[in-house]
C-alpha atoms as a PDB file:
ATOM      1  CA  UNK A   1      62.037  60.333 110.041  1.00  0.00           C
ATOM      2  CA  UNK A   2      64.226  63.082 111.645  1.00  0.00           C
ATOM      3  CA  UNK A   3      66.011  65.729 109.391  1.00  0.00           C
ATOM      4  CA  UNK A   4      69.078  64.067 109.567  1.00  0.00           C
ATOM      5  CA  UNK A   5      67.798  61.483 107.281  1.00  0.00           C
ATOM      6  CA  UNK A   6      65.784  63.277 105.140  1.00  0.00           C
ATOM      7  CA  UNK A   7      66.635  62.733 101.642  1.00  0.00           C
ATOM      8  CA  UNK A   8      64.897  65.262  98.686  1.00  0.00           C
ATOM      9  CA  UNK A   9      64.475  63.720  95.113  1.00  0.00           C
ATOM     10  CA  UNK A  10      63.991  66.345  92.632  1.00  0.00           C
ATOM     11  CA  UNK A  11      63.286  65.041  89.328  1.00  0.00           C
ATOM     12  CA  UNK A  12      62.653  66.512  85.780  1.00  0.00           C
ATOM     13  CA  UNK A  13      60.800  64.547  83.362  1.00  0.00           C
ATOM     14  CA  UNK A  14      59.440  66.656  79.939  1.00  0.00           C
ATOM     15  CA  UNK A  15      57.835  66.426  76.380  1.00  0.00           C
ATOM     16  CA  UNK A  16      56.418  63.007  76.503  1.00  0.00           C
ATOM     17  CA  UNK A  17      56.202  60.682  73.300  1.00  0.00           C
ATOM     18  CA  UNK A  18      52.444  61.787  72.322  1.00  0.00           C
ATOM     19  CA  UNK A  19      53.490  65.126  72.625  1.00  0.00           C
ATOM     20  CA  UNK A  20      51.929  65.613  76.333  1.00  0.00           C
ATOM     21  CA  UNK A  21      52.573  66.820  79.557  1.00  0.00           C
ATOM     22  CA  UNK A  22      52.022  64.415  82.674  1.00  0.00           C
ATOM     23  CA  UNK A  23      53.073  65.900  86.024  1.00  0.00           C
ATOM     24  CA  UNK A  24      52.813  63.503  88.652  1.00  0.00           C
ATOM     25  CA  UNK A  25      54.312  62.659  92.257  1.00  0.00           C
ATOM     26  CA  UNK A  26      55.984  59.587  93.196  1.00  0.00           C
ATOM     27  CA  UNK A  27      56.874  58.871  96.564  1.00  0.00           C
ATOM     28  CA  UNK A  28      59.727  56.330  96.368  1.00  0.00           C
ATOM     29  CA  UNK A  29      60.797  55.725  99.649  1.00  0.00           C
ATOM     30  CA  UNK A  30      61.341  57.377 103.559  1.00  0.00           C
ATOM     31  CA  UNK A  31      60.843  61.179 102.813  1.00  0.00           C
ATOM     32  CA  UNK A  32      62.062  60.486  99.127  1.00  0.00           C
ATOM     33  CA  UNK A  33      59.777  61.873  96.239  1.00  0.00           C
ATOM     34  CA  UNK A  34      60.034  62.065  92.489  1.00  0.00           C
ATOM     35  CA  UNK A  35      58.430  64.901  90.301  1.00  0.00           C
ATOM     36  CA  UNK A  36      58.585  63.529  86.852  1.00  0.00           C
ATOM     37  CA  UNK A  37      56.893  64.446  83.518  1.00  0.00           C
ATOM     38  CA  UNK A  38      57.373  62.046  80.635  1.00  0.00           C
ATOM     39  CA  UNK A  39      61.013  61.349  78.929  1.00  0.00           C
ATOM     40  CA  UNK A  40      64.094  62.368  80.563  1.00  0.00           C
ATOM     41  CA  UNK A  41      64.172  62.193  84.478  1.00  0.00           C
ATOM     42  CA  UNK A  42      66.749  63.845  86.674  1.00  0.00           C
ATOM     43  CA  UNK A  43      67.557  62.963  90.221  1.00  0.00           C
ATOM     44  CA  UNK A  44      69.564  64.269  93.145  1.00  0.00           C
ATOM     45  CA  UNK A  45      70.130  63.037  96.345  1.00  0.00           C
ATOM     46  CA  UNK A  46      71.157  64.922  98.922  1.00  0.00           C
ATOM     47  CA  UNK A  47      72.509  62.255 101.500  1.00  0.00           C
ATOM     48  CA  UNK A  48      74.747  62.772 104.612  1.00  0.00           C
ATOM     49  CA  UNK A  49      78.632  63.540 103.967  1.00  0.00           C
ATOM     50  CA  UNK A  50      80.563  60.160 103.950  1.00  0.00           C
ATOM     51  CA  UNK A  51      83.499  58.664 103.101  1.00  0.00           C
ATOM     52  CA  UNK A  52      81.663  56.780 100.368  1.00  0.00           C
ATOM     53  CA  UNK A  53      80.663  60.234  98.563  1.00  0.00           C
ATOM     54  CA  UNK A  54      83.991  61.793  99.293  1.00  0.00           C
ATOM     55  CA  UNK A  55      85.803  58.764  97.416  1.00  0.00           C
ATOM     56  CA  UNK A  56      83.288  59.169  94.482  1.00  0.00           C
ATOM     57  CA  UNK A  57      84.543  63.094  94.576  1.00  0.00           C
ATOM     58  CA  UNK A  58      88.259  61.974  94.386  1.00  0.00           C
ATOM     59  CA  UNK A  59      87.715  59.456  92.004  1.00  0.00           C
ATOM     60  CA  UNK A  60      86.019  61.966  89.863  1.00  0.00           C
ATOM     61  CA  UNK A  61      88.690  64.690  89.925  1.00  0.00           C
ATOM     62  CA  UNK A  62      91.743  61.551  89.832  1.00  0.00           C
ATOM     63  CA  UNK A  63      89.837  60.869  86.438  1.00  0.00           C
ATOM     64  CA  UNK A  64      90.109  64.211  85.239  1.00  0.00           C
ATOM     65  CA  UNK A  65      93.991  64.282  85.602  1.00  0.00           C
ATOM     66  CA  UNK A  66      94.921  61.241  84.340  1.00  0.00           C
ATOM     67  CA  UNK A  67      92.742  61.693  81.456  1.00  0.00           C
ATOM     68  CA  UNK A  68      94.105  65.777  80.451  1.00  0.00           C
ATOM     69  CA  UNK A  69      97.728  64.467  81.509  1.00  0.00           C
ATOM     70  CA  UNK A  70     100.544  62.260  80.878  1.00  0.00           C
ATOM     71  CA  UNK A  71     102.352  59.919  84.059  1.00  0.00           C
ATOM     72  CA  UNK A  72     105.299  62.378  83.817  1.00  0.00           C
ATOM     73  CA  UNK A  73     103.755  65.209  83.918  1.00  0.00           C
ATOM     74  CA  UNK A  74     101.519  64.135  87.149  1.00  0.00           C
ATOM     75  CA  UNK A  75     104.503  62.425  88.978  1.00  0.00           C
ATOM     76  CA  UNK A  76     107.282  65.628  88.194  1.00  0.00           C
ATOM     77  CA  UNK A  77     105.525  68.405  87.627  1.00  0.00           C
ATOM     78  CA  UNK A  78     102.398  67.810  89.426  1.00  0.00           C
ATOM     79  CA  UNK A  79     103.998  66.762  92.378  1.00  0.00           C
ATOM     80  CA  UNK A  80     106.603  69.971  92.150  1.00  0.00           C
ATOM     81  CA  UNK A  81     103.313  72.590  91.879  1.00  0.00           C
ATOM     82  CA  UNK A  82     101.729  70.623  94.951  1.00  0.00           C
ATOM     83  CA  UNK A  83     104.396  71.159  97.063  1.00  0.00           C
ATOM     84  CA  UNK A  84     105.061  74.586  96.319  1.00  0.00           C
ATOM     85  CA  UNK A  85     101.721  75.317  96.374  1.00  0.00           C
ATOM     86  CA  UNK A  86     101.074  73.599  99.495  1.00  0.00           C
ATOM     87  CA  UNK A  87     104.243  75.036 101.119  1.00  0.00           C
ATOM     88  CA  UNK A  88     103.873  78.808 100.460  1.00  0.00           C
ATOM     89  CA  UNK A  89      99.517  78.815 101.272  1.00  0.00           C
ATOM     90  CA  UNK A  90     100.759  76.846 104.361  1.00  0.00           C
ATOM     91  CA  UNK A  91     103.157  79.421 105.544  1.00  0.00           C
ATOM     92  CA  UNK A  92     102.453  83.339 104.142  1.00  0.00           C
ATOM     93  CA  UNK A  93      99.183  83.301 106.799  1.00  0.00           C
ATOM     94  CA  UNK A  94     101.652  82.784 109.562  1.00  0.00           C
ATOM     95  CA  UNK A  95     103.862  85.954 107.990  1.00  0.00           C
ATOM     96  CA  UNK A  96     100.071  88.338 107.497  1.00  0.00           C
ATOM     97  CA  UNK A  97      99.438  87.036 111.548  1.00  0.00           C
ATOM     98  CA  UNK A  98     102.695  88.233 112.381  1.00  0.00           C
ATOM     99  CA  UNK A  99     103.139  91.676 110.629  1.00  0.00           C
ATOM    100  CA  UNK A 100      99.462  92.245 112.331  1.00  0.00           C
ATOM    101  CA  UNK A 101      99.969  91.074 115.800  1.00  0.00           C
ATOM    102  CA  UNK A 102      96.686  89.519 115.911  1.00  0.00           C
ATOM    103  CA  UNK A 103      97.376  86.012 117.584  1.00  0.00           C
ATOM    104  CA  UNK A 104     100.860  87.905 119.192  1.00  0.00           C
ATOM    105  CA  UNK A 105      99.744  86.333 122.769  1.00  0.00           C
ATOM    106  CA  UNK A 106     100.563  82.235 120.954  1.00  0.00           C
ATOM    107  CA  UNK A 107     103.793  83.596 120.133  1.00  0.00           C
ATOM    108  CA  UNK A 108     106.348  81.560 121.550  1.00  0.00           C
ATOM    109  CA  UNK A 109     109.167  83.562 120.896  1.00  0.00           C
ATOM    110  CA  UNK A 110     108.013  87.260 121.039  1.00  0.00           C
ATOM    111  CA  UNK A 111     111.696  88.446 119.809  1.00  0.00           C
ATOM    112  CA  UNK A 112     111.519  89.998 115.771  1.00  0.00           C
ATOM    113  CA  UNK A 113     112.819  88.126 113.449  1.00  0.00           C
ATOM    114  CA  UNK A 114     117.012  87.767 112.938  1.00  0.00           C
ATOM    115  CA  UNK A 115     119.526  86.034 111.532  1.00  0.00           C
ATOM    116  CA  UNK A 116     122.599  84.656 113.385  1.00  0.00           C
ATOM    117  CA  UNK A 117     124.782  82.816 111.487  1.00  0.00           C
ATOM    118  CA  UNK A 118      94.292  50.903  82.467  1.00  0.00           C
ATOM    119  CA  UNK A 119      97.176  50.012  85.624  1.00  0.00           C
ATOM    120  CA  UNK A 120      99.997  52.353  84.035  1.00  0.00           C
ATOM    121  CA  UNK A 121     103.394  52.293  86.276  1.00  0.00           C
ATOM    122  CA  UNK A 122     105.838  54.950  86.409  1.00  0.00           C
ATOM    123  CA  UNK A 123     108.715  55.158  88.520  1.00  0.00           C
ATOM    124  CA  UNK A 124     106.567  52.480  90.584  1.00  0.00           C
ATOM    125  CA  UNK A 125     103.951  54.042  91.330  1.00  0.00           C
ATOM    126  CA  UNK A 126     100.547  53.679  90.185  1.00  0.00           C
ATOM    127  CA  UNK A 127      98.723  56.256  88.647  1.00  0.00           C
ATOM    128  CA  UNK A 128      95.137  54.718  87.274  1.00  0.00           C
ATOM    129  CA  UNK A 129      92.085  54.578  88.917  1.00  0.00           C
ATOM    130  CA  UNK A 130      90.696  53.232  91.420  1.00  0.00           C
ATOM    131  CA  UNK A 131      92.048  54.644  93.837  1.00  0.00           C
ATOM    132  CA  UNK A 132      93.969  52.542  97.285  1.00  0.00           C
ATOM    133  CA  UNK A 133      91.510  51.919 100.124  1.00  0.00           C
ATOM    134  CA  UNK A 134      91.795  54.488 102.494  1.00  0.00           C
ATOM    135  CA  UNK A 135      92.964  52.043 105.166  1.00  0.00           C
ATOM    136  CA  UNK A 136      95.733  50.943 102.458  1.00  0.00           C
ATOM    137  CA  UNK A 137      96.944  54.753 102.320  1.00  0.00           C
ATOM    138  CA  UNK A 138      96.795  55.367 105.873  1.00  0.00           C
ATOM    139  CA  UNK A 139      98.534  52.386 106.613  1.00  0.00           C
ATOM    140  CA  UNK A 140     101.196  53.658 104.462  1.00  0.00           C
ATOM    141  CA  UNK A 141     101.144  57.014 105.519  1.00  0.00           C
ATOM    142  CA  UNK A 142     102.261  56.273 109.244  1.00  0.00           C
ATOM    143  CA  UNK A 143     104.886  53.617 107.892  1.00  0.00           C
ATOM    144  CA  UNK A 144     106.450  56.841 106.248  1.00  0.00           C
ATOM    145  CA  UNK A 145     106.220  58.885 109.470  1.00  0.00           C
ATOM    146  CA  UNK A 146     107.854  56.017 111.813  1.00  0.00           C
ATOM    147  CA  UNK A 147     110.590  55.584 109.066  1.00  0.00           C
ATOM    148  CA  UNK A 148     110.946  59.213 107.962  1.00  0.00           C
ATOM    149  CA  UNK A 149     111.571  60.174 111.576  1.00  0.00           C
ATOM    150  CA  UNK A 150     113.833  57.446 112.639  1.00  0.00           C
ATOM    151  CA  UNK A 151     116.540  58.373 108.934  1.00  0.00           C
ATOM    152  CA  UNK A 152     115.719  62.200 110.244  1.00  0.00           C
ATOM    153  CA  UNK A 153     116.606  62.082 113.616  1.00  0.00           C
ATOM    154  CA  UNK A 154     120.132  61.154 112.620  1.00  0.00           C
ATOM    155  CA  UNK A 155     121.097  62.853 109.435  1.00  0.00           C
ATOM    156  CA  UNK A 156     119.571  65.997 111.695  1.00  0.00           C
ATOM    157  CA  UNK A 157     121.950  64.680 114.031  1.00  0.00           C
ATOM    158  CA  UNK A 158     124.643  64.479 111.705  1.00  0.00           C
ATOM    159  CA  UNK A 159     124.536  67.727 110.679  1.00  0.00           C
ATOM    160  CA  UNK A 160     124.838  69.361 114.376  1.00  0.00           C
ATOM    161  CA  UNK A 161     128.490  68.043 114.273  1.00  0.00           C
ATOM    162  CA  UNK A 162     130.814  70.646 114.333  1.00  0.00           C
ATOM    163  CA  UNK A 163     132.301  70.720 110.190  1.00  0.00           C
ATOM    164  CA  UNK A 164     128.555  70.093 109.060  1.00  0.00           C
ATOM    165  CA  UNK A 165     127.173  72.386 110.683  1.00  0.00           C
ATOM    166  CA  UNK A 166     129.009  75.486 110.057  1.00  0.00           C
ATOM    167  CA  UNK A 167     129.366  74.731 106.353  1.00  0.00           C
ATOM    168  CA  UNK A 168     125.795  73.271 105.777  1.00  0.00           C
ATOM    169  CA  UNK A 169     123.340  73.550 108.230  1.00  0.00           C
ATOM    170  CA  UNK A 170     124.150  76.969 110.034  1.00  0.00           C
ATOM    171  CA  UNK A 171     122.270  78.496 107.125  1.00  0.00           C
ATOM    172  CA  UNK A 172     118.871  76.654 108.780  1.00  0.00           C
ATOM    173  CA  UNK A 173     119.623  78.213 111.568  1.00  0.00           C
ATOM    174  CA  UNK A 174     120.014  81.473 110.463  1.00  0.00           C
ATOM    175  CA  UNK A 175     116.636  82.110 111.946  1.00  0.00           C
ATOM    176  CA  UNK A 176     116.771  81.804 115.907  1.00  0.00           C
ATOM    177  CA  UNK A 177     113.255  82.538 115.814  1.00  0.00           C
ATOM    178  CA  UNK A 178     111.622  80.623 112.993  1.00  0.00           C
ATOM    179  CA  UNK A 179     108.401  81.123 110.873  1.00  0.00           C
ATOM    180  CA  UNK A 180     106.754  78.834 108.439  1.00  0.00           C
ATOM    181  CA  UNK A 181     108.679  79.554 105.346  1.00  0.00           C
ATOM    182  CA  UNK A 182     111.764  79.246 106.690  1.00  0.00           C
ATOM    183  CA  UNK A 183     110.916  75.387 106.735  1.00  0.00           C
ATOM    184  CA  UNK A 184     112.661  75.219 103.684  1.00  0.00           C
ATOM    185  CA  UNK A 185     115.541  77.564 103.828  1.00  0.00           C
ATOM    186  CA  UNK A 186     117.813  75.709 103.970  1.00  0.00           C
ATOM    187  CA  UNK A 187     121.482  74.608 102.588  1.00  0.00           C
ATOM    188  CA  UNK A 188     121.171  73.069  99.083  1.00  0.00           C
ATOM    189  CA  UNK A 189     123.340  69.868 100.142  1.00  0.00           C
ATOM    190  CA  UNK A 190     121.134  69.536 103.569  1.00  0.00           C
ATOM    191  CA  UNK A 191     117.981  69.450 101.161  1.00  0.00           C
ATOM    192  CA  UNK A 192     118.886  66.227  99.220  1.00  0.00           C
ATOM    193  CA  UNK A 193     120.528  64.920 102.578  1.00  0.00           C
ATOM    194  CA  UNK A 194     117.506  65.451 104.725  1.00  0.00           C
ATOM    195  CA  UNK A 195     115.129  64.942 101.853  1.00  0.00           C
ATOM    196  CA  UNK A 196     116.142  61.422 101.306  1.00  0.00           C
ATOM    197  CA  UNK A 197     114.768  60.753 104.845  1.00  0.00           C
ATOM    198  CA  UNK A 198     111.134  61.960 102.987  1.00  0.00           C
ATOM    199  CA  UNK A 199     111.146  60.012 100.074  1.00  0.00           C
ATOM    200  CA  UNK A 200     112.647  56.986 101.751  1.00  0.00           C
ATOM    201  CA  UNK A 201     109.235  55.267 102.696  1.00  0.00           C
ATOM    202  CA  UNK A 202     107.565  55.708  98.762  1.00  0.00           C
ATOM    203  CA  UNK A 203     110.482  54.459  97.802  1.00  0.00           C
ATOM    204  CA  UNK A 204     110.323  51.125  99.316  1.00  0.00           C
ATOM    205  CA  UNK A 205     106.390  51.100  98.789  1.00  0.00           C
ATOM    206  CA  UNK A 206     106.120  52.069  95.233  1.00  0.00           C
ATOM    207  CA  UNK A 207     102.716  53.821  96.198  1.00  0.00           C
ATOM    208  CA  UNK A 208      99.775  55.152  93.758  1.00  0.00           C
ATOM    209  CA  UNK A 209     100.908  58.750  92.824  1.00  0.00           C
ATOM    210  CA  UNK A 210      97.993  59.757  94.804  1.00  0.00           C
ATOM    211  CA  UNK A 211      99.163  58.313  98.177  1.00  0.00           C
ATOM    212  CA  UNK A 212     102.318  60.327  97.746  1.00  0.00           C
ATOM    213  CA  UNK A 213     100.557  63.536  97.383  1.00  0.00           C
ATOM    214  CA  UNK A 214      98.623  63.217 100.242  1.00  0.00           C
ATOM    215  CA  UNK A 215     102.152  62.138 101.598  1.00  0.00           C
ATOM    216  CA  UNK A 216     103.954  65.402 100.294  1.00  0.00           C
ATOM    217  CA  UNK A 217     100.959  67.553 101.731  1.00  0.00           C
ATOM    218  CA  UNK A 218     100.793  66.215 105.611  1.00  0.00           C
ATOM    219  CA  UNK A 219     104.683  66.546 105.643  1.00  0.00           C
ATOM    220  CA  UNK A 220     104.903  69.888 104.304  1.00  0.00           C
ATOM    221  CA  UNK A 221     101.680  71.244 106.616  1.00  0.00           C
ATOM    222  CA  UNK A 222     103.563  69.215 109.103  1.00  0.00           C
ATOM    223  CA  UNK A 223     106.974  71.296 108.424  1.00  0.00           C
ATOM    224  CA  UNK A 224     105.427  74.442 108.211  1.00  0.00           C
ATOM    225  CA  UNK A 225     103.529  74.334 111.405  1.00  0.00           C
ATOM    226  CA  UNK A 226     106.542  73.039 113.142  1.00  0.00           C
ATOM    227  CA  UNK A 227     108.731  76.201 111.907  1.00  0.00           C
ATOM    228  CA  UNK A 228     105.252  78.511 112.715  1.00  0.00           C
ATOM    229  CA  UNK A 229     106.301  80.244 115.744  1.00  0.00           C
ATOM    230  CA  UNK A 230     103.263  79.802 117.520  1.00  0.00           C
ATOM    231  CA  UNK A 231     101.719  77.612 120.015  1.00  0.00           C
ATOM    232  CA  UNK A 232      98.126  77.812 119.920  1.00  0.00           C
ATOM    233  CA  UNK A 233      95.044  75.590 122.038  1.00  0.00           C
ATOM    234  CA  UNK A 234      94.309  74.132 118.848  1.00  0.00           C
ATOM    235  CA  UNK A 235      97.873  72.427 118.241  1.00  0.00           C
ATOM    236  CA  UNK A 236      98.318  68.917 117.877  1.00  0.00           C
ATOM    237  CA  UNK A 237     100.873  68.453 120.171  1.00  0.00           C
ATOM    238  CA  UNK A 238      98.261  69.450 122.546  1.00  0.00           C
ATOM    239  CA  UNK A 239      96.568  66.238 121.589  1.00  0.00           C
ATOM    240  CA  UNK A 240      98.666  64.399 119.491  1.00  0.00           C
ATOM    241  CA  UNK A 241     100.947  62.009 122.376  1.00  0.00           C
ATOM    242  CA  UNK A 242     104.355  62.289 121.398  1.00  0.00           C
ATOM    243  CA  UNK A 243     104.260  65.020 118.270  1.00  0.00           C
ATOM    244  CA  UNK A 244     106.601  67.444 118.526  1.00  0.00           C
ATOM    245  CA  UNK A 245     105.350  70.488 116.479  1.00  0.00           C
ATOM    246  CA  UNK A 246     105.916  74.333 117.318  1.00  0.00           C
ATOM    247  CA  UNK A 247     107.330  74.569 120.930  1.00  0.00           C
ATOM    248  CA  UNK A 248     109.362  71.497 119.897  1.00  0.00           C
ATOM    249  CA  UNK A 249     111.306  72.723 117.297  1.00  0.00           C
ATOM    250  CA  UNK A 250     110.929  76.129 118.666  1.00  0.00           C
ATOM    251  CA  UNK A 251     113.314  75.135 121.131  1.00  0.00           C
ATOM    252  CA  UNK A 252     115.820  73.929 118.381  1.00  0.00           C
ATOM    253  CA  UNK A 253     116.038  77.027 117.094  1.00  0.00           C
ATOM    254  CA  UNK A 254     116.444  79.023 120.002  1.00  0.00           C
ATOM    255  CA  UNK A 255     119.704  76.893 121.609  1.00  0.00           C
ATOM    256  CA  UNK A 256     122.306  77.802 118.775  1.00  0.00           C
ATOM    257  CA  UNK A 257     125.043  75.944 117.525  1.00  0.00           C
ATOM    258  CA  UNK A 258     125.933  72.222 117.698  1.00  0.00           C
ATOM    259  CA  UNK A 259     123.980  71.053 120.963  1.00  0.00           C
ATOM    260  CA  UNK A 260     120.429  72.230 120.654  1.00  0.00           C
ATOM    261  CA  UNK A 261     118.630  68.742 121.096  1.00  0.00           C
ATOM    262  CA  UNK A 262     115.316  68.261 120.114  1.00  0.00           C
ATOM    263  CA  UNK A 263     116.929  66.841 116.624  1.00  0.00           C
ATOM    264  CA  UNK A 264     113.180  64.838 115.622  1.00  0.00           C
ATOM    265  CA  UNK A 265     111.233  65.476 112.416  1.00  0.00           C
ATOM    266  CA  UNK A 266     107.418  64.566 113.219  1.00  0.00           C
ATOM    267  CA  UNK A 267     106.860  62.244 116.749  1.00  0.00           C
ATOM    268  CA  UNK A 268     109.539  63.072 119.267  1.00  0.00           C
ATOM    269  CA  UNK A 269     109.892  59.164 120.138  1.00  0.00           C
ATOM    270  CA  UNK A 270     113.966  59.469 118.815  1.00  0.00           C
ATOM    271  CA  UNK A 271     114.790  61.944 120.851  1.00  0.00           C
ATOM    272  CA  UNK A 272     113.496  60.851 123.836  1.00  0.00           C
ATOM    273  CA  UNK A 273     115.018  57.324 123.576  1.00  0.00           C
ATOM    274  CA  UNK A 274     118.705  58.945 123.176  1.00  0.00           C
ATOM    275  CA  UNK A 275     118.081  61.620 125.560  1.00  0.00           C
ATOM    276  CA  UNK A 276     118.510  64.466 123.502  1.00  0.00           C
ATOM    277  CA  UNK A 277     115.428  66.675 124.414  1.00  0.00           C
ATOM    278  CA  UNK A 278     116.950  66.725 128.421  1.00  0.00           C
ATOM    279  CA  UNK A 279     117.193  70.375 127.970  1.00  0.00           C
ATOM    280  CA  UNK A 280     113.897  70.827 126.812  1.00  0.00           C
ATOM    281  CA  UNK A 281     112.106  68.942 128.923  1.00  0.00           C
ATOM    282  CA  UNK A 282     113.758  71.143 131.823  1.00  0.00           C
ATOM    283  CA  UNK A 283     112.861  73.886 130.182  1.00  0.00           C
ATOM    284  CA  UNK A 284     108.897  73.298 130.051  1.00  0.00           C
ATOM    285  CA  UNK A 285     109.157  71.803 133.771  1.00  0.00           C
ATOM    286  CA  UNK A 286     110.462  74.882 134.968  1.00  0.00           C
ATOM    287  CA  UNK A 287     107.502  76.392 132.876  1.00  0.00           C
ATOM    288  CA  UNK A 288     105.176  74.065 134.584  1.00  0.00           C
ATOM    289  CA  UNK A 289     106.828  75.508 138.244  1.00  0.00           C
ATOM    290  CA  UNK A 290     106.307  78.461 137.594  1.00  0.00           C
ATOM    291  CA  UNK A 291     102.922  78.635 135.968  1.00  0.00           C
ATOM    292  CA  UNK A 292     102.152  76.926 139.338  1.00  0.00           C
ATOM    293  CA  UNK A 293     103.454  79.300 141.487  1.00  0.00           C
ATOM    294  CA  UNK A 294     101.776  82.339 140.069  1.00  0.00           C
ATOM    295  CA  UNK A 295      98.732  80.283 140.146  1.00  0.00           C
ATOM    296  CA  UNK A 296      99.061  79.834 143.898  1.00  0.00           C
ATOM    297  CA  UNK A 297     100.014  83.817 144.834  1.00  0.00           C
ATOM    298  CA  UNK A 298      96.974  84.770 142.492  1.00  0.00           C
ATOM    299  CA  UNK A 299      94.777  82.327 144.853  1.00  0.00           C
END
């Protein structure tokens, strides 16, 4: 049996009925042993991390929630303290790596910062336990990315016209050279416009509350990395075919006013059917060129 199987038993077994003592050792299986006196026996098993355990875990803390707290409170409040909280531990790292300089050479823009101009319901969605199947929540999960990107891409769109986006959406845009909270900063109006897009997909699915969490926490991570500022080895769209993140959106940013391209939330699928990313595209071939180039005179 190799130590990746090994499982310890530890058990505690004291003050027998007749008032003795009787320490013995039982092997119970593979590498698994009890110690146990006489009464009360306690066992742990240490076992490889799995799925399995990690649902157990969930289940566990899901129970906790819905036992200390009403449907409303979960569902409004709950879900208002996740995103927050997920939103602003997502993105103040990204504002301590750029006051220090420390990761300065992922920077894709290295200009400062500026501005230029029992089953209870509620609302549909389930709250009790147990918990979806995992392959129930992922399932869902991408649904709300393919729709989600497809309503984004053209209310995004929408709001580069010419009216919208001087009233509304020039205050996004503020920021030439985004970082992670400035996700969010954004025109009040554009907010519930573009939000819609977010919510669209629970919506239609009536999910368990727990579903839409995740939901809200991939989205905002996703949002935040996207308005990072940084390109690193590690970034998805390094592995990730067709996700946009940093250097994407990067590139919105950067091309002001009402023809930037590059108009897709998530997967960059929408903008590459309509053409709008043309620019961008040009821009990292040219990148490609002459990264090749300089490779060649260094050789």
């Amino acid at each position: 049996m190799g130590p990746k199987h090994m499982r310890m038993c530890v058990g505690l077994w004291n003050s027998s009925t007749h008032g003795q003592s009787v320490r013995n050792l039982w092997p119970l299986s593979d590498g698994v042993v009890v110690f146990h006196n006489s009464f009360t026996c306690l066992v742990f098993l240490c076992e490889p991390f799995s799925l399995v355990s990690m649902a157990s875990v969930l289940e566990s803390a899901w129970q906790y929630l819905i036992t200390h707290f009403s449907d409303f409170q979960l569902a409004c409040l709950g879900s208002f303290f996740l995103h927050e909280s997920v939103f602003f531990l997502s993105g103040l790292p990204f504002i301590y790596l750029e006051r220090l300089g420390y990761l300065s050479k992922y920077k894709i823009q290295y200009e400062k910062q500026h501005s230029c101009c029992s089953e209870q319901i509620y609302m549909g969605m389930q709250t009790s336990l147990p918990l979806p199947p995992w392959i129930v929540i992922l399932t869902q999960i991408i649904f709300y990315f393919i729709l989600e990107d497809f309503v984004f891409y053209w209310g995004h769109r929408i709001l580069h016209t010419k009216w919208l986006y001087k009233h509304v959406h020039s205050i996004h845009h503020e920021y030439a050279t985004p970082f992670g909270l400035t996700s969010e900063y954004a025109h009040p109006a554009e907010i519930l416009f573009l939000g819609f897009a977010t919510i669209l997909g629970p919506a239609i699915t009536g999910p368990h509350l727990f579903t839409l969490w995740l939901w809200m926490v991939v989205r905002v991570l996703e949002t935040v990395e996207a308005h990072c500022g940084y390109h690193f080895p590690f970034s998805l769209s390094n592995f990730i075919p067709l996700y946009g993140g940093a250097d994407f959106h990067d590139y919105h940013h950067r091309v002001l006013y009402t023809k930037s391209g590059n108009y897709s939330s998530t997967f960059v699928y929408m903008d590459w059917i309509f053409g709008t990313d043309k620019g961008y595209r040009k821009l990292q071939a040219l990148k490609r060129y002459e990264a090749d180039a300089s490779n060649k005179q260094k050789s």
